[in-house]
PDB file of N, CA and C in Angstrom:
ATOM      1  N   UNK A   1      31.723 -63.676 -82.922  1.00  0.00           N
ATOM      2  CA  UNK A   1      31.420 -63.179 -81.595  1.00  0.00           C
ATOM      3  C   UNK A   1      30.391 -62.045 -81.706  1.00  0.00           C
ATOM      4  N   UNK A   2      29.762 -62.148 -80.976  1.00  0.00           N
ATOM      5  CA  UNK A   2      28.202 -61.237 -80.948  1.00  0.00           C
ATOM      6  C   UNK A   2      28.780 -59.970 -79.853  1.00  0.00           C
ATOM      7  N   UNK A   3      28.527 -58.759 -80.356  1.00  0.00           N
ATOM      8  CA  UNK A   3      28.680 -57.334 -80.139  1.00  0.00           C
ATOM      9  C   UNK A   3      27.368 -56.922 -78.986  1.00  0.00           C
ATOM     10  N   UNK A   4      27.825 -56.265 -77.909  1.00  0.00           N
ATOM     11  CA  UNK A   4      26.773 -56.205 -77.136  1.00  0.00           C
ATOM     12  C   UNK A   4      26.782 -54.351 -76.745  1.00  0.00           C
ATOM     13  N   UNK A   5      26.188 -54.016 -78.156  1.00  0.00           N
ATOM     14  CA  UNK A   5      26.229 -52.747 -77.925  1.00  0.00           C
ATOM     15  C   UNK A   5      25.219 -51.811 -77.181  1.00  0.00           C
ATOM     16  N   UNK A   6      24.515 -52.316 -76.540  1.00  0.00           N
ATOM     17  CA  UNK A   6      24.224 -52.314 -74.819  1.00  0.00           C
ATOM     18  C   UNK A   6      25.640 -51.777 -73.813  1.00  0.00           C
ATOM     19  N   UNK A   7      25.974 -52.780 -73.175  1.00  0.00           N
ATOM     20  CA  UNK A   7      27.375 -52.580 -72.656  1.00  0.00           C
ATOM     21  C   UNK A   7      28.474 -51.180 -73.320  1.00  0.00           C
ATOM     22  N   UNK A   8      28.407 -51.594 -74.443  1.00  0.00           N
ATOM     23  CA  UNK A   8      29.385 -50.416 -75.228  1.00  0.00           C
ATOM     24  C   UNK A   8      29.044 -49.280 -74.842  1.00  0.00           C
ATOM     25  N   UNK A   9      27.622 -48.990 -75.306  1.00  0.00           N
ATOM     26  CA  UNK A   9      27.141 -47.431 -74.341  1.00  0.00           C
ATOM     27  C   UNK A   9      27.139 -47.078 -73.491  1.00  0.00           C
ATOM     28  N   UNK A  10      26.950 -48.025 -72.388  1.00  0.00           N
ATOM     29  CA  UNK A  10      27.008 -47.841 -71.265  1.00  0.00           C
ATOM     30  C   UNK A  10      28.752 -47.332 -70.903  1.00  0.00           C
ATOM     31  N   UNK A  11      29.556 -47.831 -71.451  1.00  0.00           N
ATOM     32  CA  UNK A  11      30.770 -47.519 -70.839  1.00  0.00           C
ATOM     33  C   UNK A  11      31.392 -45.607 -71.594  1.00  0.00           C
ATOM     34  N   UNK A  12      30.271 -46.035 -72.603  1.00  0.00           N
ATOM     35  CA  UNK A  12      30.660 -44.519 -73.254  1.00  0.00           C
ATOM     36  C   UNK A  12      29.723 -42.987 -72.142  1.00  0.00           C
ATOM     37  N   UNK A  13      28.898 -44.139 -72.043  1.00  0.00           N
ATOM     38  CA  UNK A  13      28.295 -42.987 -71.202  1.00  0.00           C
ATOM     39  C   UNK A  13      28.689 -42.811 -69.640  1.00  0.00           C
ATOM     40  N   UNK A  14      29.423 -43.263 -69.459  1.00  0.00           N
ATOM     41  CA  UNK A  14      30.535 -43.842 -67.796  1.00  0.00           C
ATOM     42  C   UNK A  14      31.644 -42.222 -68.436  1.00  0.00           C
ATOM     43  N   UNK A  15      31.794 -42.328 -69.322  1.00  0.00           N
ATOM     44  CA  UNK A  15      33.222 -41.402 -69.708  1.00  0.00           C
ATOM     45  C   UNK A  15      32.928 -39.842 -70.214  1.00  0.00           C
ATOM     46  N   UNK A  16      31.439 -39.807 -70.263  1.00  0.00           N
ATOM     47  CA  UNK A  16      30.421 -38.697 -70.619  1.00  0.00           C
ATOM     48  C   UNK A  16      31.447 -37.187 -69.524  1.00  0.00           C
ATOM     49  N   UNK A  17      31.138 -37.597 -68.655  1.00  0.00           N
ATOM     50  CA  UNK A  17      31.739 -36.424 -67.561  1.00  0.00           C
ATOM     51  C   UNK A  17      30.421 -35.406 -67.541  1.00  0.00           C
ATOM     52  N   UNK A  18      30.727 -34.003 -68.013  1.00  0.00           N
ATOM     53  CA  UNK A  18      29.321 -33.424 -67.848  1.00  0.00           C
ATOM     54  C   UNK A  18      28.081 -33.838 -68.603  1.00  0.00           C
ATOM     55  N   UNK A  19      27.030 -33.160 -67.972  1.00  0.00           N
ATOM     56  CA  UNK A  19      25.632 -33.730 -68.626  1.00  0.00           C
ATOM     57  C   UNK A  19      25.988 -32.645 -70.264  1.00  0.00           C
ATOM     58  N   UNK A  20      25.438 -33.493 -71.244  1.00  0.00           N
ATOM     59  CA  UNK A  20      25.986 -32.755 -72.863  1.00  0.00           C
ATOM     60  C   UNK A  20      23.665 -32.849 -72.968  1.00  0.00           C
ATOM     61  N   UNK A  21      24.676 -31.403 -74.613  1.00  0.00           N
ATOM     62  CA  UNK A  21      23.129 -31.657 -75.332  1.00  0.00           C
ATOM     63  C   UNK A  21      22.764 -32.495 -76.464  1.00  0.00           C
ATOM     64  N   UNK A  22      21.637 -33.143 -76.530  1.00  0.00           N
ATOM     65  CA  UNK A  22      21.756 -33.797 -77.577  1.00  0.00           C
ATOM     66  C   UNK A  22      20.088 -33.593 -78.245  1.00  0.00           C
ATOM     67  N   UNK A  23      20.804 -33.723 -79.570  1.00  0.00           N
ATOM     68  CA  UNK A  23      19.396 -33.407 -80.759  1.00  0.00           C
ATOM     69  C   UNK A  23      19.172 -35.032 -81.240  1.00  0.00           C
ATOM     70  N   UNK A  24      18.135 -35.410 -80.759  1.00  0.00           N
ATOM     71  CA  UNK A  24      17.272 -36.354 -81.396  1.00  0.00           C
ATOM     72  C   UNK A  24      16.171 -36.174 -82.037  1.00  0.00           C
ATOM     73  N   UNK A  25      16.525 -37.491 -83.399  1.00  0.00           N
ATOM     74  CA  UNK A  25      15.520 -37.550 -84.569  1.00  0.00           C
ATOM     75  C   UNK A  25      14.439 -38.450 -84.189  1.00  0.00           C
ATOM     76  N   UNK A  26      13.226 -38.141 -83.851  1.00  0.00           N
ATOM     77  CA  UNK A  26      12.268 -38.927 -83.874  1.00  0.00           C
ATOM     78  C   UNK A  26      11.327 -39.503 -85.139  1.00  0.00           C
ATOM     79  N   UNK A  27      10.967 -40.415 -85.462  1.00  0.00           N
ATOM     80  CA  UNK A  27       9.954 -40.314 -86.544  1.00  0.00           C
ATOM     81  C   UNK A  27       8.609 -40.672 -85.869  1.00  0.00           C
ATOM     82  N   UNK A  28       8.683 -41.075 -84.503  1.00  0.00           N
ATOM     83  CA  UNK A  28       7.153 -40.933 -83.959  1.00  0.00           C
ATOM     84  C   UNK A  28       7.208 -41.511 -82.311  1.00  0.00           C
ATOM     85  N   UNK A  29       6.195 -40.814 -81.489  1.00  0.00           N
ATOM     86  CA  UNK A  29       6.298 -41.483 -80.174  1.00  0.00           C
ATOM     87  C   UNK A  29       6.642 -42.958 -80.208  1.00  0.00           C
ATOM     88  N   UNK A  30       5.786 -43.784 -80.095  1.00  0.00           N
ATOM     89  CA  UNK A  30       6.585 -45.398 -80.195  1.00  0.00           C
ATOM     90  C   UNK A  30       8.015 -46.353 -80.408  1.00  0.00           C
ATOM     91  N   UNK A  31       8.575 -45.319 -81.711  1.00  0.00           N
ATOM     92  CA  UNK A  31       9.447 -45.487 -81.785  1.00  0.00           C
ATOM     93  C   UNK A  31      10.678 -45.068 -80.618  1.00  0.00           C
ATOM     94  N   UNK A  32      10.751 -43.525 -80.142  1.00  0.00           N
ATOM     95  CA  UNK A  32      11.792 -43.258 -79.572  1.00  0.00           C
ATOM     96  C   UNK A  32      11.431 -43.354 -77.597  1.00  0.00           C
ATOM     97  N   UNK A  33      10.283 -44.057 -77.639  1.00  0.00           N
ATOM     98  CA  UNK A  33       9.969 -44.227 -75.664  1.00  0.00           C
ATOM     99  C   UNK A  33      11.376 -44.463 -75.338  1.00  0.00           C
ATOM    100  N   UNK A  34      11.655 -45.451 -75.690  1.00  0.00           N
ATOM    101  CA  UNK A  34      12.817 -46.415 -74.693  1.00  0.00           C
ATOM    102  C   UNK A  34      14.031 -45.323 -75.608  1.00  0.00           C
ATOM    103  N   UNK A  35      14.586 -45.195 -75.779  1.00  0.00           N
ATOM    104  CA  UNK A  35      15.845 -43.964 -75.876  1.00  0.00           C
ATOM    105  C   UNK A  35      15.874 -42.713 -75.530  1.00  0.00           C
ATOM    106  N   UNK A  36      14.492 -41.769 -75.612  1.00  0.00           N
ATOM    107  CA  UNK A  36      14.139 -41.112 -74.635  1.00  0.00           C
ATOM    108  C   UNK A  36      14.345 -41.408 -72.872  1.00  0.00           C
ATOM    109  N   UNK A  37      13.636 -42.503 -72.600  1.00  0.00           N
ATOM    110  CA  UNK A  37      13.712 -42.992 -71.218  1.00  0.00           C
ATOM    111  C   UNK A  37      15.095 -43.116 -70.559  1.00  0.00           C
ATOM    112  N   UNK A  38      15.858 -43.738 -71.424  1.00  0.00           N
ATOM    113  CA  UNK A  38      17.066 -43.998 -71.416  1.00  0.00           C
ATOM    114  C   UNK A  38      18.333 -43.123 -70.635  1.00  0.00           C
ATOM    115  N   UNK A  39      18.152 -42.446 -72.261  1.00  0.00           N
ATOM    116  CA  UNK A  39      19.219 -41.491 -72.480  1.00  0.00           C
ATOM    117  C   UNK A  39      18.718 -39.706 -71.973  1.00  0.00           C
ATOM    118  N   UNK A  40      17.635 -39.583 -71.241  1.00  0.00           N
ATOM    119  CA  UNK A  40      16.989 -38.415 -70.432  1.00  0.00           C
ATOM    120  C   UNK A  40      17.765 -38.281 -69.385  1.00  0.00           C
ATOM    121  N   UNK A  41      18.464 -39.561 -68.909  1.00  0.00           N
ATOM    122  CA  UNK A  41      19.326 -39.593 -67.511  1.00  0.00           C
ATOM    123  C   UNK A  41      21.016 -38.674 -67.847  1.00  0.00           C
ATOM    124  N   UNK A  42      21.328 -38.573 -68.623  1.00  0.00           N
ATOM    125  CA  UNK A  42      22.086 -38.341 -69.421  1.00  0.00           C
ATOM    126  C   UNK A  42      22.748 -37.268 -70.037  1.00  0.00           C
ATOM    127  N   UNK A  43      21.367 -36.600 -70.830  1.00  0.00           N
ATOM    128  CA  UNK A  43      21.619 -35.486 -71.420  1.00  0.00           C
ATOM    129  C   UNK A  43      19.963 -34.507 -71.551  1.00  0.00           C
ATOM    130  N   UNK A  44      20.808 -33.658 -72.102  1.00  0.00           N
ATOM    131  CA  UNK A  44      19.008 -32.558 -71.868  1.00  0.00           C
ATOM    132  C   UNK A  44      18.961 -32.877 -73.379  1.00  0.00           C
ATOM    133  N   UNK A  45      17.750 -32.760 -73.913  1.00  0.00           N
ATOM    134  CA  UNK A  45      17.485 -33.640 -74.891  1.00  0.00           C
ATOM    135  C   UNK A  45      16.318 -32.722 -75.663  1.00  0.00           C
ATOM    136  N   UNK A  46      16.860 -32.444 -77.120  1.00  0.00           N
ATOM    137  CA  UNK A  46      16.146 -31.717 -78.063  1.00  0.00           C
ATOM    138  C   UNK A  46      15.235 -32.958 -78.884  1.00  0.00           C
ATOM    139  N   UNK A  47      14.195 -33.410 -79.179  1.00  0.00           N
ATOM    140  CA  UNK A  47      13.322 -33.621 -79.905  1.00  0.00           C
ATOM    141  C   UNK A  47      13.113 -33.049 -81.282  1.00  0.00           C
ATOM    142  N   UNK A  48      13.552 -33.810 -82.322  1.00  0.00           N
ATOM    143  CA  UNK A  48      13.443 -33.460 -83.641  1.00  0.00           C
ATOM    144  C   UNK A  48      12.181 -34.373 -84.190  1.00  0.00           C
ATOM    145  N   UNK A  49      11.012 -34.369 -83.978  1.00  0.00           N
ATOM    146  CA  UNK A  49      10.089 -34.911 -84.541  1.00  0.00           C
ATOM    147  C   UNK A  49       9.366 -34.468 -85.866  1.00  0.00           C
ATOM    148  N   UNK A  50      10.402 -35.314 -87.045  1.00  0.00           N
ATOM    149  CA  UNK A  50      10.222 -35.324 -88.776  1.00  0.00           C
ATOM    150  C   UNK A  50      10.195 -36.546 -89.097  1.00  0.00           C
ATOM    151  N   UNK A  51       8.581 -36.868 -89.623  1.00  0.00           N
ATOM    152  CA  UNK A  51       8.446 -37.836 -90.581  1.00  0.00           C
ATOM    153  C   UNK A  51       7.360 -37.560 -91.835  1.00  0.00           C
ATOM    154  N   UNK A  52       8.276 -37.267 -92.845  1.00  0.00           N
ATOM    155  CA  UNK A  52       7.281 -36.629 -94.025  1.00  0.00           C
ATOM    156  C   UNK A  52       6.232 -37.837 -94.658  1.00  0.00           C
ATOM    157  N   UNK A  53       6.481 -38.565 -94.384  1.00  0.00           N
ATOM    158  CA  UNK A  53       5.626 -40.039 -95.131  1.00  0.00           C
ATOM    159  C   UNK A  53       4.349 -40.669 -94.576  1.00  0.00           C
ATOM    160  N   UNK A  54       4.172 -39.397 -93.572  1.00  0.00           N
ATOM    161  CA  UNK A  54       3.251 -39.451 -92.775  1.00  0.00           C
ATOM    162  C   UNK A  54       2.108 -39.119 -93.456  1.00  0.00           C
ATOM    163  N   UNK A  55       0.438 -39.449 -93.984  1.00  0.00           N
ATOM    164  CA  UNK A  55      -0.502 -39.489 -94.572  1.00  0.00           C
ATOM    165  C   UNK A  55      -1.540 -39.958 -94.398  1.00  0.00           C
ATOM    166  N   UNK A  56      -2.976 -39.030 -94.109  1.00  0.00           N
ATOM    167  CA  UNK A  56      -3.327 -37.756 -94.495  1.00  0.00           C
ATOM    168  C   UNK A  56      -2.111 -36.744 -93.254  1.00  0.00           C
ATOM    169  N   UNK A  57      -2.508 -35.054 -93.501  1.00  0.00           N
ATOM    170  CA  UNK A  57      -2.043 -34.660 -92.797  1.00  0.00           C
ATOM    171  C   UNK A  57      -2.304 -34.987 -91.088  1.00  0.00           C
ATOM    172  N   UNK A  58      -3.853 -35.136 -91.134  1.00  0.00           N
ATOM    173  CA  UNK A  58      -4.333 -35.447 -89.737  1.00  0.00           C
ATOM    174  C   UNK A  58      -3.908 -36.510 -88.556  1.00  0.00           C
ATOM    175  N   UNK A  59      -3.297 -36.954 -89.637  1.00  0.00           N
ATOM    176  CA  UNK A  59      -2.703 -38.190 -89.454  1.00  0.00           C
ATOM    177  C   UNK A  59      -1.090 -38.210 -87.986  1.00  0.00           C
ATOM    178  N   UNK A  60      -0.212 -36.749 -89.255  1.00  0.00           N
ATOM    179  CA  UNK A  60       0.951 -36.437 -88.948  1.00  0.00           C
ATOM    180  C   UNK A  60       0.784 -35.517 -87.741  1.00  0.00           C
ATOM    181  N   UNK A  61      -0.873 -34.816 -87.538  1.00  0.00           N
ATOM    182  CA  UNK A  61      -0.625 -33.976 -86.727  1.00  0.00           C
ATOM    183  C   UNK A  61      -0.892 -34.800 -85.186  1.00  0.00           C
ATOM    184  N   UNK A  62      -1.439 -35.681 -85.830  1.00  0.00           N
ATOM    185  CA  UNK A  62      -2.127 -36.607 -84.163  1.00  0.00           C
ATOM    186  C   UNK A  62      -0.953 -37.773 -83.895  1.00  0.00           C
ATOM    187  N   UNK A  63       0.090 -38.050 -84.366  1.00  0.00           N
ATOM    188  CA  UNK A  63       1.106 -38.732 -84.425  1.00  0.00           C
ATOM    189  C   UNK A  63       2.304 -37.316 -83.306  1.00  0.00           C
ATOM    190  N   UNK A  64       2.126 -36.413 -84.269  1.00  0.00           N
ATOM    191  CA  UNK A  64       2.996 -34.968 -83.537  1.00  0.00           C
ATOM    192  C   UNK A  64       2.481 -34.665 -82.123  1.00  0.00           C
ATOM    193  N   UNK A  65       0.691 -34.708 -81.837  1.00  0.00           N
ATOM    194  CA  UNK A  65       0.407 -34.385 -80.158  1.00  0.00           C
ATOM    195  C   UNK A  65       0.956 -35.571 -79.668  1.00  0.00           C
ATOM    196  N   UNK A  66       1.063 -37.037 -79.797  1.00  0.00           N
ATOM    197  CA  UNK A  66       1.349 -38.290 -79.328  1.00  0.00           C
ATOM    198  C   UNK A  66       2.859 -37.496 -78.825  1.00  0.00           C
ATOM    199  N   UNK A  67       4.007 -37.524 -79.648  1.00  0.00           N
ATOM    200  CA  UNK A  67       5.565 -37.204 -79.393  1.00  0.00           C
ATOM    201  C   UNK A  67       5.640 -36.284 -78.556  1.00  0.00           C
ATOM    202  N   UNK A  68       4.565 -35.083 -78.682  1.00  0.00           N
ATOM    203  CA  UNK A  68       4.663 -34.066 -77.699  1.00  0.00           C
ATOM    204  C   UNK A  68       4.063 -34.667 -76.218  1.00  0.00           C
ATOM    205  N   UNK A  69       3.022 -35.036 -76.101  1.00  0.00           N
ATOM    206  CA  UNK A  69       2.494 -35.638 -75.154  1.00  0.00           C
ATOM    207  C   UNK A  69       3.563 -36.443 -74.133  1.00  0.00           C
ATOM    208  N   UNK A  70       4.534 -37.486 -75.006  1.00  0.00           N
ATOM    209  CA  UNK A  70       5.419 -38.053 -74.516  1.00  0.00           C
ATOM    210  C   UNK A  70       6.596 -37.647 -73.907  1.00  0.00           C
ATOM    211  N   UNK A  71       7.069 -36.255 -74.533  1.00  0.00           N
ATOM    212  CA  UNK A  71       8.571 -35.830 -74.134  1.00  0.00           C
ATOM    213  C   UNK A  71       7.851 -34.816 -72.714  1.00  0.00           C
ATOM    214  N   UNK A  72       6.218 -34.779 -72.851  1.00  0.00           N
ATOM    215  CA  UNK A  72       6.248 -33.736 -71.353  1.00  0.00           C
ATOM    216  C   UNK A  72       5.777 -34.840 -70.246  1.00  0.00           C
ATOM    217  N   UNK A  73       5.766 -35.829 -70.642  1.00  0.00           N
ATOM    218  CA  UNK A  73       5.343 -37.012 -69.740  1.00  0.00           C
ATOM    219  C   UNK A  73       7.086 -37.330 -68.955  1.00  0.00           C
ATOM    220  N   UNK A  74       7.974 -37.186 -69.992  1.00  0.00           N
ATOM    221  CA  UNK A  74       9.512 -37.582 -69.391  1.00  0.00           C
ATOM    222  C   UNK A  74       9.959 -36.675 -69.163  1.00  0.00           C
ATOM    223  N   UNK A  75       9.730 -35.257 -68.798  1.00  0.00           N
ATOM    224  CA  UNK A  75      10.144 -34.313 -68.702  1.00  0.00           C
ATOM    225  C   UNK A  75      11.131 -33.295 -69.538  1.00  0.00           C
ATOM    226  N   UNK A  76      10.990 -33.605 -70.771  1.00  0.00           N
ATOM    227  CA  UNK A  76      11.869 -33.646 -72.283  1.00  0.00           C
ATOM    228  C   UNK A  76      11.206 -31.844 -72.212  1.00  0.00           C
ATOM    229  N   UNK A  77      11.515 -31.042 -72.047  1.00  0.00           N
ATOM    230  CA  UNK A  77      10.939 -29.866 -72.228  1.00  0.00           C
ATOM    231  C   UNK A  77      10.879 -29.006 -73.868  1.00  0.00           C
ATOM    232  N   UNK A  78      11.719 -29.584 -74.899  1.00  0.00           N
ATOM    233  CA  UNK A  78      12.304 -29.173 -76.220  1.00  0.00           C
ATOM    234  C   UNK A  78      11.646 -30.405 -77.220  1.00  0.00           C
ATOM    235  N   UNK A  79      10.588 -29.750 -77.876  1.00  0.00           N
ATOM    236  CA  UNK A  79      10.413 -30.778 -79.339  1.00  0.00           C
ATOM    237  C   UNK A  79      10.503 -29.976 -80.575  1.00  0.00           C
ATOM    238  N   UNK A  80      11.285 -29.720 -81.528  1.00  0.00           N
ATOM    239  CA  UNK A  80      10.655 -29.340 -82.506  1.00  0.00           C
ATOM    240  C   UNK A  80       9.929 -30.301 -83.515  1.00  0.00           C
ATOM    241  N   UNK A  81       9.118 -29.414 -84.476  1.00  0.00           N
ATOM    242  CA  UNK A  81       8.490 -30.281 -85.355  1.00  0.00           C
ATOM    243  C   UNK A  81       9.349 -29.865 -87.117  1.00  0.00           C
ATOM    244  N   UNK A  82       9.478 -30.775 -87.873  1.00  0.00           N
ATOM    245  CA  UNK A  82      10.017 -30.373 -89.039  1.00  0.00           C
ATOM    246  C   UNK A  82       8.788 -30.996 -89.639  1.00  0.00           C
ATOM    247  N   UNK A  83       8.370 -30.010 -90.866  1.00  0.00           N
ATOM    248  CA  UNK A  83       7.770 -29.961 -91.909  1.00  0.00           C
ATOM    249  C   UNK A  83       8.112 -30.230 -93.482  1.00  0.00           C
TER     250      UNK A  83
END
């Protein structure tokens, strides 16, 4: 039987009660749109944007305005960056 952990969250987040904080790991805009989008309804939402494998640096820093760009587009007001 196939797990529809869709549904599952949803009922976890039915039982949430107050709005909570939550620290999310990003490793780059693209990746976290749709869980950002999501889960913004939800909770106030810290942005942990760390991905060391990122190369050249220029690379990591124009990947970092992208994530930032994105969390002020959803109204995400909190990104940090880890180094």
């Amino acid at each position: 039987m196939k797990v529809n952990y869709q549904l599952m969250l949803d009922k976890q987040l039915e039982n949430l009660g107050s709005r909570k904080k939550l620290l999310l790991h990003s490793c780059c805009a693209p990746c976290s749109t749709y869980v950002l989008e999501y889960l913004r309804e939800y909770f106030d939402i810290t942005v942990l944007y760390y991905n060391p494998n990122i190369y050249p640096p220029e690379e990591f820093y124009m990947r970092e305005a992208e994530q930032k760009r994105l969390c002020e587009k959803l109204g995400i007001a909190e990104v940090s960056v880890g180094y």
